[in-house]
N, C-alpha and C. Protein backbone atom coordinates (compact mmCIF):
# COMPACT_ATOMS: atom_id res chain seq x y z
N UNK A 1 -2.50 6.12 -19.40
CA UNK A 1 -2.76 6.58 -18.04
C UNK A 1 -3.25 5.41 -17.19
N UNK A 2 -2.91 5.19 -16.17
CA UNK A 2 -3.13 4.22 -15.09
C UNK A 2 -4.38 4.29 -14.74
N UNK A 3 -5.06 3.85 -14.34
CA UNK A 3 -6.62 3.58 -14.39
C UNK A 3 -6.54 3.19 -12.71
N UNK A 4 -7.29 4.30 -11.80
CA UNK A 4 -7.28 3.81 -10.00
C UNK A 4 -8.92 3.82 -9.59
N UNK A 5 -9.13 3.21 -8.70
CA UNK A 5 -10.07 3.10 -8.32
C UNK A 5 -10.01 3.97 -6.43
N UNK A 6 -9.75 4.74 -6.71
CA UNK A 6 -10.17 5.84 -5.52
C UNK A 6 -11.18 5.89 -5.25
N UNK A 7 -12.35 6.63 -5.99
CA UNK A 7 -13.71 7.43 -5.35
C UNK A 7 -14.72 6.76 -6.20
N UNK A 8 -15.75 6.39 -5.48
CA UNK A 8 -16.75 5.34 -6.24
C UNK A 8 -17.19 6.26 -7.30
N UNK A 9 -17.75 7.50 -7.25
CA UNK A 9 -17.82 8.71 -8.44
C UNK A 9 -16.97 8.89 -9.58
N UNK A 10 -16.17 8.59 -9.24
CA UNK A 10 -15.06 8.72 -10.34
C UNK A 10 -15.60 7.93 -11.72
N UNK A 11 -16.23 6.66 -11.56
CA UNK A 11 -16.96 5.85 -12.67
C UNK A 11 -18.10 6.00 -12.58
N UNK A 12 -18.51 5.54 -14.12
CA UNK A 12 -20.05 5.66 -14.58
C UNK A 12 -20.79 4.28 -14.12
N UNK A 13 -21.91 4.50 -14.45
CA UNK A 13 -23.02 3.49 -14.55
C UNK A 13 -22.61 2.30 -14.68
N UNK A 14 -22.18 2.11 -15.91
CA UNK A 14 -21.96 1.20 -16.88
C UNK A 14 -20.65 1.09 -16.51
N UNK A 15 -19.49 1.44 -15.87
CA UNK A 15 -18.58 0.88 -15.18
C UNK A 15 -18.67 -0.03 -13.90
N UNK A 16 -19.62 0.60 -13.07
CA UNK A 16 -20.25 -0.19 -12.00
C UNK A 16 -20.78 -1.12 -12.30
N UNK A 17 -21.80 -1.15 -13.40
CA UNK A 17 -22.58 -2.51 -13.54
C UNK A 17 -21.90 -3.49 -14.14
N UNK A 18 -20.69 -2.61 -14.42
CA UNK A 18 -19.66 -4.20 -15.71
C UNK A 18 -18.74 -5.05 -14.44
N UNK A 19 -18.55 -3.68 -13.67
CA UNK A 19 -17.69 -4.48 -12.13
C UNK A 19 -18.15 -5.57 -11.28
N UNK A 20 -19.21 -5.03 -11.46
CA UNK A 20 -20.19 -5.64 -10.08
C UNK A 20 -20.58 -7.43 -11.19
N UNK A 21 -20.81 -7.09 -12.38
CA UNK A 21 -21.25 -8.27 -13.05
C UNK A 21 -20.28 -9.34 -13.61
N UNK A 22 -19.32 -8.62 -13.46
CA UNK A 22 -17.79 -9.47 -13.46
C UNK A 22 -17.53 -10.24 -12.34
N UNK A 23 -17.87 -9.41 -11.08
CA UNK A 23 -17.46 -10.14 -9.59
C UNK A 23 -18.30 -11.56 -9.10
N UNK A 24 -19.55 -10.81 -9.87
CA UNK A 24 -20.63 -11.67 -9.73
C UNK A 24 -20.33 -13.59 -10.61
N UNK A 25 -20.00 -12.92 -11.68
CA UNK A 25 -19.82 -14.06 -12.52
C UNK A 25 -18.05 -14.98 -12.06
N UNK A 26 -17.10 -14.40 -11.40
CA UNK A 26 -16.23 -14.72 -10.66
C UNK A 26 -16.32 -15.53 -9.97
N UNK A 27 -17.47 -14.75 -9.23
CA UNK A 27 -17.94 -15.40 -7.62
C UNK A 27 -18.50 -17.02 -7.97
N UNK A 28 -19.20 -16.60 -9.10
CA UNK A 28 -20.25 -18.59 -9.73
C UNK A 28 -19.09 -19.23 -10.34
N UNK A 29 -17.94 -18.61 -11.11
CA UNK A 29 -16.80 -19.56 -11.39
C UNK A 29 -16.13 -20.23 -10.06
N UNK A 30 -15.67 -19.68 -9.29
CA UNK A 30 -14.63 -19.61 -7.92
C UNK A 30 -15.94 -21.07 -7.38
N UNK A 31 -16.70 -20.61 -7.17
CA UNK A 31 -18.12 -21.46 -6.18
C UNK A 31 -18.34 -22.92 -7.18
N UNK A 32 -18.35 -22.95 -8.27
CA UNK A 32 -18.63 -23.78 -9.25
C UNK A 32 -16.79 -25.27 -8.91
N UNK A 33 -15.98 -24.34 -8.91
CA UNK A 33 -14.86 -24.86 -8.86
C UNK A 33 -13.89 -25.09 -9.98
N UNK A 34 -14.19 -23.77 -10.39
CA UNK A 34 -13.32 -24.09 -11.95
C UNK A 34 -12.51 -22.64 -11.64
N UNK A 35 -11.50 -23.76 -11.67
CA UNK A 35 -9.77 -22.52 -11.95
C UNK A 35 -9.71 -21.17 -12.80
N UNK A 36 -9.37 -20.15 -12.28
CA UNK A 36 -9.22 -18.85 -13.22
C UNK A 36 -8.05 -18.31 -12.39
N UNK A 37 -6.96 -18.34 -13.38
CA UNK A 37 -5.64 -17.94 -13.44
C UNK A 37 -5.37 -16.36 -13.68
N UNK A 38 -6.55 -15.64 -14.15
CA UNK A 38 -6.48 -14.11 -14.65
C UNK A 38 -5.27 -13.38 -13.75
N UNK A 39 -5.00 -13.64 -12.91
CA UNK A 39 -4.36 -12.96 -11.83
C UNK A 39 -2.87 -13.52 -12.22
N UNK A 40 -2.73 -14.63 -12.12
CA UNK A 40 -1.24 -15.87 -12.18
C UNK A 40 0.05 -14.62 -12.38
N UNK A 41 0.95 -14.68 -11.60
CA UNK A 41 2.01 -13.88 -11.88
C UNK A 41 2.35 -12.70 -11.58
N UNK A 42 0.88 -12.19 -10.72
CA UNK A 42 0.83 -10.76 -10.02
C UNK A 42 0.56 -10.58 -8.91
N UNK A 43 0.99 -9.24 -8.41
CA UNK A 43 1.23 -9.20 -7.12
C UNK A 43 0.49 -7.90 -6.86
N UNK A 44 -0.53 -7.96 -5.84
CA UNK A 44 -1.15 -6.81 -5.11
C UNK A 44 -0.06 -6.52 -3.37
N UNK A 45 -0.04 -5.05 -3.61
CA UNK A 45 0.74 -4.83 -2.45
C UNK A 45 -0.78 -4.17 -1.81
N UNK A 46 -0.49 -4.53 -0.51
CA UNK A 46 -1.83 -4.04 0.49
C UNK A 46 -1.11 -3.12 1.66
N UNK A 47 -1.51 -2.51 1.47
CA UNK A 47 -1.00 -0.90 3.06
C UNK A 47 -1.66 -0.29 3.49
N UNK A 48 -1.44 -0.49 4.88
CA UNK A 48 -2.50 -0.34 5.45
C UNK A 48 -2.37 0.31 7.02
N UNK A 49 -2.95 1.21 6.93
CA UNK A 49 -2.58 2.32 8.36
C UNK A 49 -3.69 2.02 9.37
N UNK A 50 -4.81 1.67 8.79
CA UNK A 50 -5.67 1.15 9.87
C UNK A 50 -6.14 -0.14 9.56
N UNK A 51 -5.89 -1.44 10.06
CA UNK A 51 -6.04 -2.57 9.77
C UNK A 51 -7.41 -3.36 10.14
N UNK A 52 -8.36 -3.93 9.33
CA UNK A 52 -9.06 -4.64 9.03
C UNK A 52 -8.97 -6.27 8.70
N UNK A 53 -9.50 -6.90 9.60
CA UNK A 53 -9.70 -8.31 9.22
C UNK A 53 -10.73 -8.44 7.84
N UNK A 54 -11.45 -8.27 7.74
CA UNK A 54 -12.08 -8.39 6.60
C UNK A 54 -11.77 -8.06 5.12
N UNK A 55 -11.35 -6.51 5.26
CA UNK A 55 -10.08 -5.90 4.04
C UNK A 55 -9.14 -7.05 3.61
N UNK A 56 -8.72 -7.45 4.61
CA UNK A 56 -7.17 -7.97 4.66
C UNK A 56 -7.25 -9.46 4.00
N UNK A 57 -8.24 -9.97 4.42
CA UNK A 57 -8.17 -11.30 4.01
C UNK A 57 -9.42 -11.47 2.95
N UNK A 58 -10.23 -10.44 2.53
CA UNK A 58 -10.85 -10.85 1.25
C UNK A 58 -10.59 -9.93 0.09
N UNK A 59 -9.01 -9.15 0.19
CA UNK A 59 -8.19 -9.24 -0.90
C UNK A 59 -7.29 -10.19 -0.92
N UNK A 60 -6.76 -10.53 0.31
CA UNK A 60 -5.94 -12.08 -0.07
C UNK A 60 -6.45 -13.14 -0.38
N UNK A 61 -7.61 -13.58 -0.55
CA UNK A 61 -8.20 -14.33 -0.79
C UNK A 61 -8.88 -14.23 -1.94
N UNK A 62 -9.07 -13.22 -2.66
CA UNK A 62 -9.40 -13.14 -4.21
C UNK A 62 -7.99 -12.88 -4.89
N UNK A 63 -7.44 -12.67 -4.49
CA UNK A 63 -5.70 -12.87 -5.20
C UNK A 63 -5.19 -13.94 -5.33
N UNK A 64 -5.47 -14.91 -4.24
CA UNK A 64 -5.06 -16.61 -4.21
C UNK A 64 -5.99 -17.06 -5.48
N UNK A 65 -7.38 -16.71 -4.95
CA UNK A 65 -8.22 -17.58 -5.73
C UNK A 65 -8.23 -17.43 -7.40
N UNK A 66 -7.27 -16.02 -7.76
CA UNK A 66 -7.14 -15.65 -9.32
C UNK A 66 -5.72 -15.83 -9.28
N UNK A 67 -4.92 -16.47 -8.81
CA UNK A 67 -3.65 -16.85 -9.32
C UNK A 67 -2.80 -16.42 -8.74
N UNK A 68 -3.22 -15.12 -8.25
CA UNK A 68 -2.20 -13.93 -7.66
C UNK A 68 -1.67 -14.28 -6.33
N UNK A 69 -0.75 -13.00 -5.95
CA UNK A 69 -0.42 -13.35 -4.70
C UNK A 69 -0.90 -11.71 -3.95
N UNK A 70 -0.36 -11.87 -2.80
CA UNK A 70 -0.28 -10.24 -2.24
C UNK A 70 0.63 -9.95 -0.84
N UNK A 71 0.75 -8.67 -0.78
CA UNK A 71 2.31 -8.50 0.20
C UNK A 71 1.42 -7.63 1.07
N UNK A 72 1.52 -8.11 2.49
CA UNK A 72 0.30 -7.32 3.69
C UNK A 72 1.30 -6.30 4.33
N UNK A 73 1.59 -5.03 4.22
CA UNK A 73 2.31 -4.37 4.81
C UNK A 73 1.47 -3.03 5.67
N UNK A 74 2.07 -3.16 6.80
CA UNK A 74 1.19 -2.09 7.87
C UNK A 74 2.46 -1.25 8.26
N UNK A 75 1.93 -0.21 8.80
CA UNK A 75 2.12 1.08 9.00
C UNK A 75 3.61 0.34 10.32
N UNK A 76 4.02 -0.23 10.19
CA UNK A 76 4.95 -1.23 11.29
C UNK A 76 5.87 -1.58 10.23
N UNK A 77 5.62 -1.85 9.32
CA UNK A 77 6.49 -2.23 8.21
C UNK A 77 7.04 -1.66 7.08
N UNK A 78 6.60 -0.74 7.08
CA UNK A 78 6.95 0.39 6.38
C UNK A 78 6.78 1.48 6.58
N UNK A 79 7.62 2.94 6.26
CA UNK A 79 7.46 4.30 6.31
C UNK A 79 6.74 4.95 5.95
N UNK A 80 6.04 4.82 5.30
CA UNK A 80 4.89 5.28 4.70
C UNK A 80 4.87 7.07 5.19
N UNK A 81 4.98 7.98 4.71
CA UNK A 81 4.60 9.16 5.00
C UNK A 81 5.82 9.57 6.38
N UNK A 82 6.24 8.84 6.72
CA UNK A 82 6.78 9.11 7.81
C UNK A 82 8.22 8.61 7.68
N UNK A 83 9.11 9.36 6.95
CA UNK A 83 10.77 9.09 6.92
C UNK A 83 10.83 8.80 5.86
N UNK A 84 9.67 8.67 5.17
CA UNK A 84 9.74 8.24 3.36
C UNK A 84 8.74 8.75 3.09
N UNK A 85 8.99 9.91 2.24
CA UNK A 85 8.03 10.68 1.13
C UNK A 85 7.10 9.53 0.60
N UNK A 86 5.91 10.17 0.77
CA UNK A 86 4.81 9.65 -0.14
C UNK A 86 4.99 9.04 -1.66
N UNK A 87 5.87 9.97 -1.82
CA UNK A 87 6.24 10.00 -3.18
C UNK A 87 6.66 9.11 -3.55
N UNK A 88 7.90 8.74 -3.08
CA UNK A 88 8.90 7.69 -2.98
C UNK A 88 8.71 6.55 -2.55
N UNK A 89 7.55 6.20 -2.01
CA UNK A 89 6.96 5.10 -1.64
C UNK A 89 6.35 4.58 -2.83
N UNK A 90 5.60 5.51 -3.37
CA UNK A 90 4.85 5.16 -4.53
C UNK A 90 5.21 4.98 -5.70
N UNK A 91 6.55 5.63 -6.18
CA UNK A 91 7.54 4.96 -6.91
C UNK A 91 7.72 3.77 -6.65
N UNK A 92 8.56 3.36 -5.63
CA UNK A 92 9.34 1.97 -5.81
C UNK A 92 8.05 1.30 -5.59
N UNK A 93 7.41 1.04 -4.88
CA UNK A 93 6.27 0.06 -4.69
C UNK A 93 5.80 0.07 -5.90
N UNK A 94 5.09 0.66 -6.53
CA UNK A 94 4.21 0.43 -7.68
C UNK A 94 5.45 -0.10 -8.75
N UNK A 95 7.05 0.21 -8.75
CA UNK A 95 8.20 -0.51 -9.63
C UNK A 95 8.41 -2.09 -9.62
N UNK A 96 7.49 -2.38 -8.26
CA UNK A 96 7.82 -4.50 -7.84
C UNK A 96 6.32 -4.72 -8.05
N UNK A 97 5.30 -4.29 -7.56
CA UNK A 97 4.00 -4.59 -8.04
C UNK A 97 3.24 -4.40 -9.11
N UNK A 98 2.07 -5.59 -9.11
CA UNK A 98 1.51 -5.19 -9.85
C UNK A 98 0.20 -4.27 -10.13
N UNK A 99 -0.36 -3.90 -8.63
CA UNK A 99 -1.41 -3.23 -7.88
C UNK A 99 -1.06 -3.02 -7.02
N UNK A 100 -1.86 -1.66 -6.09
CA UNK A 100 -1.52 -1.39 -5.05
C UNK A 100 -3.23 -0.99 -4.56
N UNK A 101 -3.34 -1.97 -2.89
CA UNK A 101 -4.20 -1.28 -2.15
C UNK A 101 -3.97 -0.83 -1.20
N UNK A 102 -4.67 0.66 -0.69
CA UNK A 102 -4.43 1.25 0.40
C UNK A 102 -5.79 1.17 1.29
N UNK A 103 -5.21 0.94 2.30
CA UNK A 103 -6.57 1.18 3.52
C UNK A 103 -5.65 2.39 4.52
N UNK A 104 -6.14 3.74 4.39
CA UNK A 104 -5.34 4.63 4.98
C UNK A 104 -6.31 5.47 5.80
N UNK A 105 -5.73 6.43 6.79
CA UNK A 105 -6.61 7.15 7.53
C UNK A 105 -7.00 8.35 5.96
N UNK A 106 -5.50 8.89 5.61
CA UNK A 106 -5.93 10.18 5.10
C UNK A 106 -6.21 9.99 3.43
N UNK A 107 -7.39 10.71 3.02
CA UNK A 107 -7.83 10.34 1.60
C UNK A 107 -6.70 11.14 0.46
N UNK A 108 -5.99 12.41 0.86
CA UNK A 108 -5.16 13.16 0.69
C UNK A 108 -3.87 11.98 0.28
N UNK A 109 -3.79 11.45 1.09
CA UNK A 109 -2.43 10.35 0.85
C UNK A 109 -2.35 9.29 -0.25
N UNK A 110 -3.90 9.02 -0.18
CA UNK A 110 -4.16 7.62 -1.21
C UNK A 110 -4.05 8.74 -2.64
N UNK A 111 -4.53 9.82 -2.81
CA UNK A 111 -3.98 10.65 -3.46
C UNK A 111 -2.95 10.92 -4.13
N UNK A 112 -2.34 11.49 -3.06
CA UNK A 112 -0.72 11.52 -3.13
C UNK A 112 -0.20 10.13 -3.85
N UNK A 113 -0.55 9.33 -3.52
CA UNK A 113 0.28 8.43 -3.77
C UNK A 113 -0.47 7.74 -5.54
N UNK A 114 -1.57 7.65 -5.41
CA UNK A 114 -2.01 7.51 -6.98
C UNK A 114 -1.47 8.24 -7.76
N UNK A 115 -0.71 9.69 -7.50
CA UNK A 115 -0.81 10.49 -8.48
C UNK A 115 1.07 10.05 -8.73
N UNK A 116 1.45 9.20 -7.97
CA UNK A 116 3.19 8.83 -8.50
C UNK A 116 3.24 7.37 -8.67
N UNK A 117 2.00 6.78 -8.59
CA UNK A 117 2.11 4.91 -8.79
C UNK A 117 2.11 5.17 -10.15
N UNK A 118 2.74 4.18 -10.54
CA UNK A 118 2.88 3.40 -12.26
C UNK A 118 1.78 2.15 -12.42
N UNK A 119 1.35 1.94 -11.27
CA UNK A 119 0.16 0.83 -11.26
C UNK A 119 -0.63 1.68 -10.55
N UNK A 120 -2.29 0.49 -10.70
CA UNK A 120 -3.33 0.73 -10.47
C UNK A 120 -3.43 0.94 -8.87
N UNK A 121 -3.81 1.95 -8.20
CA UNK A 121 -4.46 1.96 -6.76
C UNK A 121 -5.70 1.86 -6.32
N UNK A 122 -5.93 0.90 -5.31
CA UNK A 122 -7.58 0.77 -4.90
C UNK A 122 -7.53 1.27 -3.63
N UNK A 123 -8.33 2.32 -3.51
CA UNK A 123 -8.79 2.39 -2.00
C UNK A 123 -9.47 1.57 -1.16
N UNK A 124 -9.32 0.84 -0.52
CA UNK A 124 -9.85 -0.04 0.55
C UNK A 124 -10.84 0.99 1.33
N UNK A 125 -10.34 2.37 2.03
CA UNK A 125 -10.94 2.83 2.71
C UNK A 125 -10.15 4.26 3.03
N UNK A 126 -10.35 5.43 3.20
CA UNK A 126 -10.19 6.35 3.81
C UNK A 126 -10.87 7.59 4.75
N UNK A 127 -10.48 8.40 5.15
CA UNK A 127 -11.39 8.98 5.49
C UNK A 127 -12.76 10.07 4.94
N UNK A 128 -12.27 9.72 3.38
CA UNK A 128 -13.13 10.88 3.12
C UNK A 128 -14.44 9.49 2.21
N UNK A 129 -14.00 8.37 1.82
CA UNK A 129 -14.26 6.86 0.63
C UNK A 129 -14.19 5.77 1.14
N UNK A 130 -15.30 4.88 0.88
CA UNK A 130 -14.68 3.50 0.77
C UNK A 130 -15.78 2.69 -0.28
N UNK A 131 -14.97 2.93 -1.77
CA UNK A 131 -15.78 2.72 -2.52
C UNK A 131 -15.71 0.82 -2.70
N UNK A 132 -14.88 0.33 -2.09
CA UNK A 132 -14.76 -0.85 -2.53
C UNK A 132 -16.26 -1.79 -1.52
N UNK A 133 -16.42 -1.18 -0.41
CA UNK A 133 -17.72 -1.27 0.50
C UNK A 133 -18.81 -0.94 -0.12
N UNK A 134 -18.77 0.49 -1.09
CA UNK A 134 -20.30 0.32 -2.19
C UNK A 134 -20.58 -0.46 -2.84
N UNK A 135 -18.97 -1.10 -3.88
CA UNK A 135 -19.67 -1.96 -4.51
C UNK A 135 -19.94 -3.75 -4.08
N UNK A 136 -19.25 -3.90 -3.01
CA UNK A 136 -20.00 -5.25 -1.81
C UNK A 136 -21.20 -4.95 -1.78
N UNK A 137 -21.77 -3.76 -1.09
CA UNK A 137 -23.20 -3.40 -1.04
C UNK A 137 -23.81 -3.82 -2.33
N UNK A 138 -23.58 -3.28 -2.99
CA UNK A 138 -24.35 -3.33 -4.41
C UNK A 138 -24.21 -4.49 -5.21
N UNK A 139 -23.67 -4.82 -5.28
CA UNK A 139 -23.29 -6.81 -5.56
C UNK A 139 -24.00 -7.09 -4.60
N UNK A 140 -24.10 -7.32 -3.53
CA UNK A 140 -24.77 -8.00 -2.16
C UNK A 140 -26.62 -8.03 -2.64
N UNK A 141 -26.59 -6.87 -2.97
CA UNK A 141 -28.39 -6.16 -3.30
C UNK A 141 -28.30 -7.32 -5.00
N UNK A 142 -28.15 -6.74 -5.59
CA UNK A 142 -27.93 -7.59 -7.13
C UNK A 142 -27.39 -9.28 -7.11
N UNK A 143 -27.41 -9.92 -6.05
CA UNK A 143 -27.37 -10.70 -6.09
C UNK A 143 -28.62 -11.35 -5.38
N UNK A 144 -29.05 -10.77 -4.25
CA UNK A 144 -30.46 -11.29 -3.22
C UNK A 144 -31.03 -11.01 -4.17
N UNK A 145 -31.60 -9.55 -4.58
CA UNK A 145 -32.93 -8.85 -4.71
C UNK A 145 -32.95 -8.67 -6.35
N UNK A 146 -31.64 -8.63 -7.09
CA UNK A 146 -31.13 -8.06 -8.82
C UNK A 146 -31.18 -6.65 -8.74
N UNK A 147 -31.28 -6.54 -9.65
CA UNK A 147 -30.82 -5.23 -10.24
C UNK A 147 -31.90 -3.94 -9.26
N UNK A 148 -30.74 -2.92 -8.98
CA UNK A 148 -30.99 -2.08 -8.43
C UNK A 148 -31.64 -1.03 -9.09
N UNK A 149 -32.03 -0.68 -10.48
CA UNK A 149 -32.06 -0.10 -11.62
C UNK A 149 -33.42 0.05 -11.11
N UNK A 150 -33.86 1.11 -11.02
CA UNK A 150 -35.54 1.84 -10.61
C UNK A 150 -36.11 1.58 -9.19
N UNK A 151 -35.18 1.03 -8.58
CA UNK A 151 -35.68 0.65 -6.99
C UNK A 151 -35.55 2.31 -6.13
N UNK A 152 -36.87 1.93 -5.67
CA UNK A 152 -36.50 3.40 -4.66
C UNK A 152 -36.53 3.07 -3.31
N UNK A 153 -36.10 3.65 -2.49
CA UNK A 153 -35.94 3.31 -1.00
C UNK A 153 -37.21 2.98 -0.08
N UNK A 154 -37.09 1.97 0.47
CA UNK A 154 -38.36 1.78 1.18
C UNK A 154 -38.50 1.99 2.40
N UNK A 155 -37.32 2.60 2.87
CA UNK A 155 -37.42 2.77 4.43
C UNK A 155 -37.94 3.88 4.85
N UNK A 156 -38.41 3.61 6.23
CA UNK A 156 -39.06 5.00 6.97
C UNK A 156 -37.99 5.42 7.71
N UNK A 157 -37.04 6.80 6.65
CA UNK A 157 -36.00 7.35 7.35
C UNK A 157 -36.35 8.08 8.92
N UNK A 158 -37.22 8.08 9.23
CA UNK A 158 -37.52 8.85 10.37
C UNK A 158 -37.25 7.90 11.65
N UNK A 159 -36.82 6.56 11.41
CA UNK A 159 -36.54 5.62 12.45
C UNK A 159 -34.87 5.59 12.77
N UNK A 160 -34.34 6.63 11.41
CA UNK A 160 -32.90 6.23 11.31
C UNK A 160 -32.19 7.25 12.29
């Protein structure tokens, strides 16, 4: 079974903390300046109905930096839902790639479409998720402050 990263819930603890400590240790290889090829030979397709500078270029830019490449296609460039079944999108695309990310309005679609990819799907963002923003957050915290593990909130929600 294909393994997607849709809904930050979907994984445990100990999936998060292996992600986040992988990215982390990535991040000191990539910064250090030593080559990691893990990627070499693959291709992330990126689609995207509502477009982001930031999405856009810090998956292309961790795809370069692991070997990979990636194909930026917007709602201009393809049918997506519109003259081409969901379905059928998610067939052939996931048949040339080797990943697929979606940054879409509807969470229903990234759905739809995980449930006919042959490869892995990441949600970038939808309307209902955007788990790939928790775990920035949470890498971001575990890297300033460490481990988030017994921290309780210190803010005075009543300002929020």
């Amino acid at each position: 079974m294909t393994k997607h990263f849709i809904n930050f819930d979907d994984y445990s603890k100990d999936d998060i903390n292996s992600i986040i400590d992988e990215a982390i240790e990535l991040k000191k290889q990539h910064k250090s300046g030593k080559i990691n090829k893990t990627l070499e030979n693959k291709t992330l397709a990126m689609i995207f109905d509502k477009s982001s500078t930031r999405t856009r270029v810090s998956f292309e830019a961790g795809m370069t930096q692991l070997g990979g490449q990636s194909l930026f296609l917007s709602e201009k460039d393809i049918q997506l839902g519109r003259g081409e079944p969901i379905t059928d999108s998610a067939i052939v695309i996931s048949s040339m790639v080797d990943a697929v990310m979606l940054r879409l309005s509807s969470h229903e679609d990234i759905i739809e479409f995980s449930k006919h990819s042959s490869k892995p799907v990441i949600n970038a963002l939808s309307d209902e998720s955007h788990p790939c923003q928790i775990l920035a957050d949470l890498m971001t915290y575990q890297e300033v402050k460490g481990s988030i593990k017994n921290k309780k909130n210190s803010l005075d929600w009543r300002w929020l």
